[in-house]
Protein backbone atom coordinates (compact mmCIF):
# COMPACT_ATOMS: atom_id res chain seq x y z
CA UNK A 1 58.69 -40.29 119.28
CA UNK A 2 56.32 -38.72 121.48
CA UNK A 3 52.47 -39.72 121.93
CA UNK A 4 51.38 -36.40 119.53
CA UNK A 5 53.55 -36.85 117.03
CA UNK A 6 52.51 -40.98 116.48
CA UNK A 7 50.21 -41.81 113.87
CA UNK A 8 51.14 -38.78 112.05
CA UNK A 9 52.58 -39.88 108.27
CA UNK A 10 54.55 -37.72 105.54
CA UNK A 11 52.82 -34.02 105.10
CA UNK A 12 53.21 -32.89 102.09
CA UNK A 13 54.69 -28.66 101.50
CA UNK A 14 56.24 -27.36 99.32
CA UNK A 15 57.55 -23.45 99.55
CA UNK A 16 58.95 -21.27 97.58
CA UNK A 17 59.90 -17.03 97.82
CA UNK A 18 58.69 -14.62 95.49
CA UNK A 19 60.16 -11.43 95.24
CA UNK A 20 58.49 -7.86 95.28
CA UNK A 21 59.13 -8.02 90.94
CA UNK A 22 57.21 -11.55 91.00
CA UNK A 23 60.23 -13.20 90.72
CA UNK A 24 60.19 -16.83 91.78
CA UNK A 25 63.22 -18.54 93.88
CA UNK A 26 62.60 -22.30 94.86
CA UNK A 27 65.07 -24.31 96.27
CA UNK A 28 63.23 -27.09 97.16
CA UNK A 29 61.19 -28.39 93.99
CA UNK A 30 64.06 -30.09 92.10
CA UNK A 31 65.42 -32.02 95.07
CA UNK A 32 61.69 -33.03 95.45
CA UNK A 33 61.05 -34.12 91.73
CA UNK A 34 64.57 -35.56 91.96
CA UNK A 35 63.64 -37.74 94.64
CA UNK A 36 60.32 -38.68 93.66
CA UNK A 37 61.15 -39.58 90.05
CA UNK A 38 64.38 -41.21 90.77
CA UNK A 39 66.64 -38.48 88.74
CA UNK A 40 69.96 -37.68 90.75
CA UNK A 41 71.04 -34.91 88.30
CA UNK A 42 68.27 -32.86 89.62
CA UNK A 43 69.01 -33.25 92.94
CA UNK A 44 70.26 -30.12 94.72
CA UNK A 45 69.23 -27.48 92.17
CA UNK A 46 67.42 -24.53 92.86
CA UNK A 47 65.13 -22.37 90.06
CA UNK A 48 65.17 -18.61 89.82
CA UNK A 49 62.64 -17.89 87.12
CA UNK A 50 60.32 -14.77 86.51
CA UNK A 51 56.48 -15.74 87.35
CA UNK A 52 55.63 -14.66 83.77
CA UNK A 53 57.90 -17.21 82.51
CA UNK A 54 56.04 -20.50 83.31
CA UNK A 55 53.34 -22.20 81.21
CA UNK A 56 49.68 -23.77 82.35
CA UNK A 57 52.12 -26.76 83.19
CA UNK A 58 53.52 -24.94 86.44
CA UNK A 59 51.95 -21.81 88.01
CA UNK A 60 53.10 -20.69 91.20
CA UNK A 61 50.45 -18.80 93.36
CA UNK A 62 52.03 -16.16 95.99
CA UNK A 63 50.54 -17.58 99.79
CA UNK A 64 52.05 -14.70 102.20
CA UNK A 65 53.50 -11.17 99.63
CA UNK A 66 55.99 -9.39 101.69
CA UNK A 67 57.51 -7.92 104.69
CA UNK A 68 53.96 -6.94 106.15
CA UNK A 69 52.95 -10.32 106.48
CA UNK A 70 55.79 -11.68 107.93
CA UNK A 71 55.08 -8.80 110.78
CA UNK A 72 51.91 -9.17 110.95
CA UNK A 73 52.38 -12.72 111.98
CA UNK A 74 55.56 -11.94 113.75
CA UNK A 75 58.04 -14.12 111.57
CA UNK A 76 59.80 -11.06 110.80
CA UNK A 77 63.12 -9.51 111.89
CA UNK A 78 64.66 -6.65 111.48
CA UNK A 79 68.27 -6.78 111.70
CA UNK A 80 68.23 -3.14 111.45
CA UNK A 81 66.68 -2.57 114.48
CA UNK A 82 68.78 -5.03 116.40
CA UNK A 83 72.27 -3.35 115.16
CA UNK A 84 73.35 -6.97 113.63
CA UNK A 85 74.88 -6.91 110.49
CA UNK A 86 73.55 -9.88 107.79
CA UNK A 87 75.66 -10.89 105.07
C-alpha cells in the first residue's frame, strides 16, 4: 500500500444515473443494503424507478444533470466523434 493511501479507512459513495425524464437507475444500492443488513437475496439487483415514485423514506437528489457536465469536466466521450461504434 503506498505511504498516501495508509491511514485512509472505508469512504463512503454511493451513485446512481438519472436520466433526462428523471428517471432513476442504481445499480449499486441493493448490493450495498444487501451487504450491510446481511440479506443475500438483495444482492446483485439493480432499481429502475421514476424519481416521482419514491416516498420521504428515499429521495434521490440529481449531483451532475447531463451531457454538459460531463464535458464541462471532461468525463465525457463522444463515440460519435471518434467513428467507434457502442453497443
Amino acid at each position: 500500500m503506498s505511504d498516501l493511501m495508509s491511514g485512509v479507512g472505508a469512504i463512503s459513495l454511493h451513485a446512481w444515473l438519472i436520466t433526462p425524464n428523471m428517471g432513476v437507475i442504481d445499480l449499486a444500492f441493493s448490493t450495498t443494503y444487501g451487504r450491510v443488513n446481511n440479506i443475500p437475496s438483495v444482492i446483485g439487483r439493480c432499481s429502475f424507478q421514476h424519481c416521482s415514485a419514491f416516498n420521504e423514506s428515499m429521495i434521490y437528489c440529481p449531483q451532475l444533470f447531463g451531457e454538459d457536465c460531463l464535458e464541462q469536466i471532461c468525463a465525457f466521450v463522444n463515440f460519435k466523434v471518434l467513428n467507434l461504434f457502442v453497443i
